[in-house]
PDB file of N, CA and C in Angstrom:
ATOM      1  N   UNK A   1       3.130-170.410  42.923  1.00  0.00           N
ATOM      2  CA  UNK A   1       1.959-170.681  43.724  1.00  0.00           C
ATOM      3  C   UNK A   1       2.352-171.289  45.080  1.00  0.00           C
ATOM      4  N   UNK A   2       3.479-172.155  44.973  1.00  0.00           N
ATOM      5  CA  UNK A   2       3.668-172.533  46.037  1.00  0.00           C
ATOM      6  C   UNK A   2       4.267-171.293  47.505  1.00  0.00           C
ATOM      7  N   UNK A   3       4.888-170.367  46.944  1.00  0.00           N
ATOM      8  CA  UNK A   3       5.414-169.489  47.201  1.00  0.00           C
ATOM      9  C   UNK A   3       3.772-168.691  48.300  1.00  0.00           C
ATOM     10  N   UNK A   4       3.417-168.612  47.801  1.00  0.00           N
ATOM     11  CA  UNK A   4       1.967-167.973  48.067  1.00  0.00           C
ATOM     12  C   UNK A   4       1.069-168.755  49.005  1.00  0.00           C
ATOM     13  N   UNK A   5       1.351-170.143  49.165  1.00  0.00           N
ATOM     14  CA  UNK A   5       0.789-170.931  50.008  1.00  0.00           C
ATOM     15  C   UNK A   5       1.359-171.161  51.393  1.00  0.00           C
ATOM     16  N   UNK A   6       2.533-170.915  51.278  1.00  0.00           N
ATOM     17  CA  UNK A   6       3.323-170.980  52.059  1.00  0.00           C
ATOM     18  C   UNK A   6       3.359-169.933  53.194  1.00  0.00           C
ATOM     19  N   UNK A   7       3.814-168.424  52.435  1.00  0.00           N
ATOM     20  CA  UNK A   7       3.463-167.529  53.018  1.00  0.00           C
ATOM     21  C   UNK A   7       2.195-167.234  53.578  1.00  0.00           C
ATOM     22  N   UNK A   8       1.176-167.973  53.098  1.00  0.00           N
ATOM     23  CA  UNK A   8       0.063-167.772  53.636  1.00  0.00           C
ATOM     24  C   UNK A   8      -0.378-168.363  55.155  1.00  0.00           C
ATOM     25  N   UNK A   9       0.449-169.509  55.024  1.00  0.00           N
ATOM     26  CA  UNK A   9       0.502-170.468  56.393  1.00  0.00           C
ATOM     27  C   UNK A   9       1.404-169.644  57.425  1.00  0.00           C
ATOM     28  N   UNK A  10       2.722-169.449  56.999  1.00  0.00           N
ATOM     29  CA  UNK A  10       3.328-168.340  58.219  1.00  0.00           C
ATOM     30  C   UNK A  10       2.131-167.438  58.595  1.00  0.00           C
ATOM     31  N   UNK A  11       1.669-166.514  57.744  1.00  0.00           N
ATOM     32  CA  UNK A  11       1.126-164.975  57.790  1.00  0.00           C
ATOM     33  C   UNK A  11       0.047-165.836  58.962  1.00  0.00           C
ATOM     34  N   UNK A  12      -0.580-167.004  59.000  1.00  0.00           N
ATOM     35  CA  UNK A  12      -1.730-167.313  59.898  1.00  0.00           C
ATOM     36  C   UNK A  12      -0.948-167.686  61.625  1.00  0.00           C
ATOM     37  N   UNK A  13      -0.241-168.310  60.825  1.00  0.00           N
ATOM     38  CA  UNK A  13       0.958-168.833  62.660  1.00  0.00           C
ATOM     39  C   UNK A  13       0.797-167.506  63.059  1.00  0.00           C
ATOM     40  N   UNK A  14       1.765-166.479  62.535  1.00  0.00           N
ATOM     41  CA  UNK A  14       1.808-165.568  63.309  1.00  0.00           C
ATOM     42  C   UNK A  14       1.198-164.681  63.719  1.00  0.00           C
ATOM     43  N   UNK A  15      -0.316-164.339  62.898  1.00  0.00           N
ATOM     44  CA  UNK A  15      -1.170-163.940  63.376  1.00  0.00           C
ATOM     45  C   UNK A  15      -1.666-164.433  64.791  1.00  0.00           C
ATOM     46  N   UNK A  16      -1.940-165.758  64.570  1.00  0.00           N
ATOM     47  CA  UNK A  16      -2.699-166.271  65.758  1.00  0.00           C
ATOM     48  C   UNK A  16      -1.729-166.185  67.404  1.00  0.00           C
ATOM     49  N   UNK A  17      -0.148-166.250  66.652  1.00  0.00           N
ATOM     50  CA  UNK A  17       0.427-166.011  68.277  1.00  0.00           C
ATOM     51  C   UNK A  17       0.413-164.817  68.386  1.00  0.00           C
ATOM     52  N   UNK A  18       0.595-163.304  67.746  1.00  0.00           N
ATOM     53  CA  UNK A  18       0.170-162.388  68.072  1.00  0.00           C
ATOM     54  C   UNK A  18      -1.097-162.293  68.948  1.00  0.00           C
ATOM     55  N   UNK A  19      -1.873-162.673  68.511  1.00  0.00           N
ATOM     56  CA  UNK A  19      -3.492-162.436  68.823  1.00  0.00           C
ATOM     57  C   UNK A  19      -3.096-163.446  70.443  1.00  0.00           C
ATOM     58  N   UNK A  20      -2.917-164.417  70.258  1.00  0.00           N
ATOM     59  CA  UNK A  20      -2.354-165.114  71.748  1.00  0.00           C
ATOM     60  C   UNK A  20      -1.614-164.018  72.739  1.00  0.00           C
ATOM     61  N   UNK A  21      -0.944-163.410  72.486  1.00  0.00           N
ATOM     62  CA  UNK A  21      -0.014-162.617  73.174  1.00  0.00           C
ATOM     63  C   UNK A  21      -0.777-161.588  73.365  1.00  0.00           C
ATOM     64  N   UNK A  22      -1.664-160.914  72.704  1.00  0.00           N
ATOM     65  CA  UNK A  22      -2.366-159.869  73.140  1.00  0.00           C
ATOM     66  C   UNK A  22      -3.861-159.973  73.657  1.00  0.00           C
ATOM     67  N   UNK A  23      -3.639-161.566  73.950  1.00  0.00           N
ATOM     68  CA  UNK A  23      -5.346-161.443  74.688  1.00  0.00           C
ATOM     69  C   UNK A  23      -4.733-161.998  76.094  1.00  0.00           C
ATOM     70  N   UNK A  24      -3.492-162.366  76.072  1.00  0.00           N
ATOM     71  CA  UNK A  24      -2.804-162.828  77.549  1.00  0.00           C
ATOM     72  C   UNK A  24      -2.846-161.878  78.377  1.00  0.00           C
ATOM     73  N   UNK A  25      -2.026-160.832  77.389  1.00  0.00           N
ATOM     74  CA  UNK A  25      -1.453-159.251  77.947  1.00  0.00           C
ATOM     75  C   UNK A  25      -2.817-158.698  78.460  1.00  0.00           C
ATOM     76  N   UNK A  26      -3.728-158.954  77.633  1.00  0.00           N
ATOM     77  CA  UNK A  26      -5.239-157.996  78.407  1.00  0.00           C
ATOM     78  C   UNK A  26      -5.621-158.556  79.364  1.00  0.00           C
ATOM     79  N   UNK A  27      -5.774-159.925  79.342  1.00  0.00           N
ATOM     80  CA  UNK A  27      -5.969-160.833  80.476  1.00  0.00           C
ATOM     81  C   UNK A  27      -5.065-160.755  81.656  1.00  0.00           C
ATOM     82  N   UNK A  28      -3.730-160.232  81.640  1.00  0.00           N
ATOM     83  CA  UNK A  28      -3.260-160.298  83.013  1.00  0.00           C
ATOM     84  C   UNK A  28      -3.246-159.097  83.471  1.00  0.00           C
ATOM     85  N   UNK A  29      -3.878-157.857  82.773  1.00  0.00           N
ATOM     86  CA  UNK A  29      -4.240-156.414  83.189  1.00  0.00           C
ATOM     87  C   UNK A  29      -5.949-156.271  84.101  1.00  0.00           C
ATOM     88  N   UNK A  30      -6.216-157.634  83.634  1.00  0.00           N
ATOM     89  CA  UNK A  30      -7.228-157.810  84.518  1.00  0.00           C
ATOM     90  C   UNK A  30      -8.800-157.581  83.572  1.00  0.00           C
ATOM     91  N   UNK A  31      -8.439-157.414  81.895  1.00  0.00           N
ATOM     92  CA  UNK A  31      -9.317-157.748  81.871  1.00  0.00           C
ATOM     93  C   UNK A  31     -10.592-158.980  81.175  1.00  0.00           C
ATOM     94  N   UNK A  32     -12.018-158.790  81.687  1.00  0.00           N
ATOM     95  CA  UNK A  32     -12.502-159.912  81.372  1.00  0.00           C
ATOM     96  C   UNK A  32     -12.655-159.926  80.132  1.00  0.00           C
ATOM     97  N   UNK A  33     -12.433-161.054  79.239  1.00  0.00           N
ATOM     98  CA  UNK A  33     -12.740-161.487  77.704  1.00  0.00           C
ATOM     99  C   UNK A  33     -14.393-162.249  77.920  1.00  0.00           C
ATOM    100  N   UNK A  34     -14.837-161.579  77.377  1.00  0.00           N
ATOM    101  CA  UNK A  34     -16.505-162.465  77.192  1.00  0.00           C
ATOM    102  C   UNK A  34     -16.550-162.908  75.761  1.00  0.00           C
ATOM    103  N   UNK A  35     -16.621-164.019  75.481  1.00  0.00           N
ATOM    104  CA  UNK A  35     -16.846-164.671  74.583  1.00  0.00           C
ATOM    105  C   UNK A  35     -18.538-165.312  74.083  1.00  0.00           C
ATOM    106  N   UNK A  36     -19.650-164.649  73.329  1.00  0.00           N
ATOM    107  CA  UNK A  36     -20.546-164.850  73.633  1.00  0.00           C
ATOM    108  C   UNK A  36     -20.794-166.095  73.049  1.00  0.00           C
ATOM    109  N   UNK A  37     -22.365-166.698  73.287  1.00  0.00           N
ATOM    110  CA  UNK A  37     -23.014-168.052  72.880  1.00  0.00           C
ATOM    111  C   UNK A  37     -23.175-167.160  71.398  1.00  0.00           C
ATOM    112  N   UNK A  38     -22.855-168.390  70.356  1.00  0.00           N
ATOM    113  CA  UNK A  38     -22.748-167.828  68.832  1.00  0.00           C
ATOM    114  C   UNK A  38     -23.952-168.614  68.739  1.00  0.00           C
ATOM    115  N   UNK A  39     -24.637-169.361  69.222  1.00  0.00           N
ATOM    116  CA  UNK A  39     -25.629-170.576  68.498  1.00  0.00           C
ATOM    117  C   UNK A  39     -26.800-169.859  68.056  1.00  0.00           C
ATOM    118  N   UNK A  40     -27.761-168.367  69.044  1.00  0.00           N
ATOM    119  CA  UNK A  40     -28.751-167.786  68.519  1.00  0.00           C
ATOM    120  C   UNK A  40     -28.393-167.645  67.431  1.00  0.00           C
ATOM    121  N   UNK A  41     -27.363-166.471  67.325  1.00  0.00           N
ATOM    122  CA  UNK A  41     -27.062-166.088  66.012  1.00  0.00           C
ATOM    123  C   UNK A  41     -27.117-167.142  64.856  1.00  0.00           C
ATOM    124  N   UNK A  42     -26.171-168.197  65.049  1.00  0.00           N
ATOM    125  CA  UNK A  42     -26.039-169.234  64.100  1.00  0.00           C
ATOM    126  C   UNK A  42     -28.045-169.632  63.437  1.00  0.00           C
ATOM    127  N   UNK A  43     -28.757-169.517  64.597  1.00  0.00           N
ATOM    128  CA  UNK A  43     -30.067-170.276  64.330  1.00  0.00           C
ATOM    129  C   UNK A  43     -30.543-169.059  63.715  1.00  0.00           C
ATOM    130  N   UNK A  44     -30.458-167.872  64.089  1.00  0.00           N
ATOM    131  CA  UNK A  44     -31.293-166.776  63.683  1.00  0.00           C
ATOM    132  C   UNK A  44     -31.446-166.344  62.198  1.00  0.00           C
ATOM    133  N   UNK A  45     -29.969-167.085  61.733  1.00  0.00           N
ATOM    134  CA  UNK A  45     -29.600-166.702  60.325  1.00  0.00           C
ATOM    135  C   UNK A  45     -29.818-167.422  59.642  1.00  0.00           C
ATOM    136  N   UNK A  46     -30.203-169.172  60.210  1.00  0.00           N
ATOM    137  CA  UNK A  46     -30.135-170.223  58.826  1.00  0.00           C
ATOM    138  C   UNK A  46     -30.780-169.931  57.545  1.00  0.00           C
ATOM    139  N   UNK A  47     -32.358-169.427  57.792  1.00  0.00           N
ATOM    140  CA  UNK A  47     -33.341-169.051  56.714  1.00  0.00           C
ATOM    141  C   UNK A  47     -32.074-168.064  55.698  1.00  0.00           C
ATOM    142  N   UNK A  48     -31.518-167.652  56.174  1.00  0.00           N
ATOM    143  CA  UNK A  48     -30.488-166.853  54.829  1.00  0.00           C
ATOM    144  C   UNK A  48     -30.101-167.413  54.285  1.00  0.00           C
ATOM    145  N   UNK A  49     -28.997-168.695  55.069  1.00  0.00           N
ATOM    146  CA  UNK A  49     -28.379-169.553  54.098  1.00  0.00           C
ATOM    147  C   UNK A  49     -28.788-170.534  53.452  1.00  0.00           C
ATOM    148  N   UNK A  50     -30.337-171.265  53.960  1.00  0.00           N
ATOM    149  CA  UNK A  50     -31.417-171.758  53.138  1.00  0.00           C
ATOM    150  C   UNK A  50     -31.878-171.283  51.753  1.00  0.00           C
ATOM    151  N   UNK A  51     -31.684-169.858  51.398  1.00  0.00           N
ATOM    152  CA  UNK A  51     -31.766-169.468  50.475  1.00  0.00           C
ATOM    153  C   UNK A  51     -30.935-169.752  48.909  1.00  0.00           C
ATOM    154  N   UNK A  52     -29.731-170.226  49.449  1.00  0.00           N
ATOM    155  CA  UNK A  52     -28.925-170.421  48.502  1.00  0.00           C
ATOM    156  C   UNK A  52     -28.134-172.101  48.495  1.00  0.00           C
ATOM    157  N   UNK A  53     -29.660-172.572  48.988  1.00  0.00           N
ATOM    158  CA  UNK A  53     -29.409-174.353  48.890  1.00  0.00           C
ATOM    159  C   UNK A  53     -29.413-174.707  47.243  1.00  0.00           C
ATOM    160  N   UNK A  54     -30.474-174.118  46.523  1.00  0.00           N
ATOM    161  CA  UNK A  54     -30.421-174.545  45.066  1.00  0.00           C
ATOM    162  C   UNK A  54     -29.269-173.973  44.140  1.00  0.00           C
ATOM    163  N   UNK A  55     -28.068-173.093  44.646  1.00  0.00           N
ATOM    164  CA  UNK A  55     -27.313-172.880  44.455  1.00  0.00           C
ATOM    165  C   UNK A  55     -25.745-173.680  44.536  1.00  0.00           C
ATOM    166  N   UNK A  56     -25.836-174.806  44.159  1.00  0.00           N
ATOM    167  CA  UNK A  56     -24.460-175.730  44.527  1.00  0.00           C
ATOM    168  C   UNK A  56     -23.451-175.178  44.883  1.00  0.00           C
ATOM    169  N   UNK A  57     -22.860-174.416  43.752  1.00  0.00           N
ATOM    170  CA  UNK A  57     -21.571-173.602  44.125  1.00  0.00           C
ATOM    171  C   UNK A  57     -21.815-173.034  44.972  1.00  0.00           C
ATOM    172  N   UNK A  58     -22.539-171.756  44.920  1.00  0.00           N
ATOM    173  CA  UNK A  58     -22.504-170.869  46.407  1.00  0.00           C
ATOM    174  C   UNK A  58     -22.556-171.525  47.384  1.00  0.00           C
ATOM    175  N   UNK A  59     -23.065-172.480  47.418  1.00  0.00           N
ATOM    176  CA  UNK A  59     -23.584-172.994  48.872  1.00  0.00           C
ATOM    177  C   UNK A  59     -22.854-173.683  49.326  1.00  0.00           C
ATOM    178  N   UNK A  60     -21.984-174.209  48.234  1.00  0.00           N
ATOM    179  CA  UNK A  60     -21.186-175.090  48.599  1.00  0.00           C
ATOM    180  C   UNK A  60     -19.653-174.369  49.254  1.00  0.00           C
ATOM    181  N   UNK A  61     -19.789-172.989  49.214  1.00  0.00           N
ATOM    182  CA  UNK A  61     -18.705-171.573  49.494  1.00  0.00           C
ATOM    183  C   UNK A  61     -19.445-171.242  50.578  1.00  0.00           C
ATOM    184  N   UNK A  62     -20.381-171.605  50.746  1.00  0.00           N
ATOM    185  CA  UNK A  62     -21.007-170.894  52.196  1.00  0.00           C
ATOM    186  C   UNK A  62     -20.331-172.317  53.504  1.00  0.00           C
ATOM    187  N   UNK A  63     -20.765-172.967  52.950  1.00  0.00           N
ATOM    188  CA  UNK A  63     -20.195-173.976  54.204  1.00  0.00           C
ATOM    189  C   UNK A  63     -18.827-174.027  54.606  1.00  0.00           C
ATOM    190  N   UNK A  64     -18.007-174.176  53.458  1.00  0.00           N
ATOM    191  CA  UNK A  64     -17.011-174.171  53.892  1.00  0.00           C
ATOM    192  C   UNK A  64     -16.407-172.824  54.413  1.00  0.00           C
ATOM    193  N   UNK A  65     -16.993-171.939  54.266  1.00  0.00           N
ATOM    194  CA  UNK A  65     -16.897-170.865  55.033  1.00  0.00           C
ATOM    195  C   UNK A  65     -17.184-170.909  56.749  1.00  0.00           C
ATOM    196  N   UNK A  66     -18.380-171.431  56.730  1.00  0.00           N
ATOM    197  CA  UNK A  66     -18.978-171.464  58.053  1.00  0.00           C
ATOM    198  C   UNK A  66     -18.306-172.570  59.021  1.00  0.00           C
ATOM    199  N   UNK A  67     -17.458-174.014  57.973  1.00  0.00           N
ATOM    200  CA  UNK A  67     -16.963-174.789  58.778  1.00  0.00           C
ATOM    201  C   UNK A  67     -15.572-174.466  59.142  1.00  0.00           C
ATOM    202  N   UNK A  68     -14.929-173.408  58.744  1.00  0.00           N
ATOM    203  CA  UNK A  68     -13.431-172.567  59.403  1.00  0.00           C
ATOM    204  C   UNK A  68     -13.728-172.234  60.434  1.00  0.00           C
ATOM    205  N   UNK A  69     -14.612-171.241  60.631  1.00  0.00           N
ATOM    206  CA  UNK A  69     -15.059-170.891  62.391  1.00  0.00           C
ATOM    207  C   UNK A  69     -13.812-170.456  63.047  1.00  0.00           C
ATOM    208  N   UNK A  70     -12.802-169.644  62.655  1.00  0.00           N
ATOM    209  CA  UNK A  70     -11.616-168.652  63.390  1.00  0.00           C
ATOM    210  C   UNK A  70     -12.030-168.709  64.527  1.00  0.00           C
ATOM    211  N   UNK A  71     -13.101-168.131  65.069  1.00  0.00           N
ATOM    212  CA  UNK A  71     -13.519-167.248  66.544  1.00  0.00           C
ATOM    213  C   UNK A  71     -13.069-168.910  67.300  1.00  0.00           C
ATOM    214  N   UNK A  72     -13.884-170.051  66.850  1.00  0.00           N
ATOM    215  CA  UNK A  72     -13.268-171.022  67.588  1.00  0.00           C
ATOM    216  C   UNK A  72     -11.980-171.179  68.468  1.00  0.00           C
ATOM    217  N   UNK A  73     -10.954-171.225  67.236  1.00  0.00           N
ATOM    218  CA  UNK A  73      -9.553-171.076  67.655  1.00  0.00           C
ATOM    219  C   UNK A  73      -9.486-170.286  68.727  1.00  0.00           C
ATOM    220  N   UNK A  74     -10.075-169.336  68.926  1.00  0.00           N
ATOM    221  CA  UNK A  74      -9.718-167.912  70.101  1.00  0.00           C
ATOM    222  C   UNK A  74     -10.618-168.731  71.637  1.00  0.00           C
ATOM    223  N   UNK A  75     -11.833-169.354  71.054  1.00  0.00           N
ATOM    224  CA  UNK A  75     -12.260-169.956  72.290  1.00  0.00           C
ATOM    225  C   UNK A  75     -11.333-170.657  72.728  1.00  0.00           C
ATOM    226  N   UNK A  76     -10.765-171.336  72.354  1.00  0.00           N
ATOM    227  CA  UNK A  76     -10.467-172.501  72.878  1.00  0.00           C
ATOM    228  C   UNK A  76      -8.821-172.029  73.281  1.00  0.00           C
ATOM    229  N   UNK A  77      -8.226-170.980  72.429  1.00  0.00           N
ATOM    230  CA  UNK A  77      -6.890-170.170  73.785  1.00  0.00           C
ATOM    231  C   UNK A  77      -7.438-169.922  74.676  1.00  0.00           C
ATOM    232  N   UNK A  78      -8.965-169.019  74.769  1.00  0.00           N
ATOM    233  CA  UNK A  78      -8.865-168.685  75.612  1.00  0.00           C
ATOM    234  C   UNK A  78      -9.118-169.436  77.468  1.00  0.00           C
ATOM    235  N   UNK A  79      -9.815-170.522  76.549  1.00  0.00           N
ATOM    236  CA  UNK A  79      -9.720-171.449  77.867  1.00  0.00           C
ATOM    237  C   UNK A  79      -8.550-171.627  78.348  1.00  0.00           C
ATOM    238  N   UNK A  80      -7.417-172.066  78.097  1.00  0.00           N
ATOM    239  CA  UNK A  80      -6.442-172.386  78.599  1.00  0.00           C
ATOM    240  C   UNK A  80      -5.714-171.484  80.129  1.00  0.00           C
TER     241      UNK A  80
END
């Protein structure tokens, strides 16, 4: 298991500097990255995930889902 955890942490490093390297490369070809406002969306959808409040477990798999937020990470290269 440990074996599997491990690899799992590389497999993300290097994803993310890949993904770094290829939003640089587009970026110095000139082009624009638009990154949109996620918050409608976020509001548009709550009533879904309201649905599965009396659900502990699930719900409790929905958040921590929603509190990873990947796309973040990419905002915040891409500021730099």
């Amino acid at each position: 298991m440990q074996a599997v955890e491990e690899s799992v942490e590389v497999q993300r490093k290097e994803w993310m500097r890949s993904e770094q390297h290829a939003l640089e490369s587009v970026k110095k070809e000139g082009v624009e990255i638009i990154i949109p406002d996620k918050q409608p969306f976020i509001d548009a959808v709550q009533s879904v995930y309201d649905i599965y409040k009396e659900d502990d477990e699930l719900y409790s798999l929905i958040e921590r889902i929603r509190a990873a937020d990947p796309a973040l990470k990419v905002e915040e290269r891409l500021s730099k």
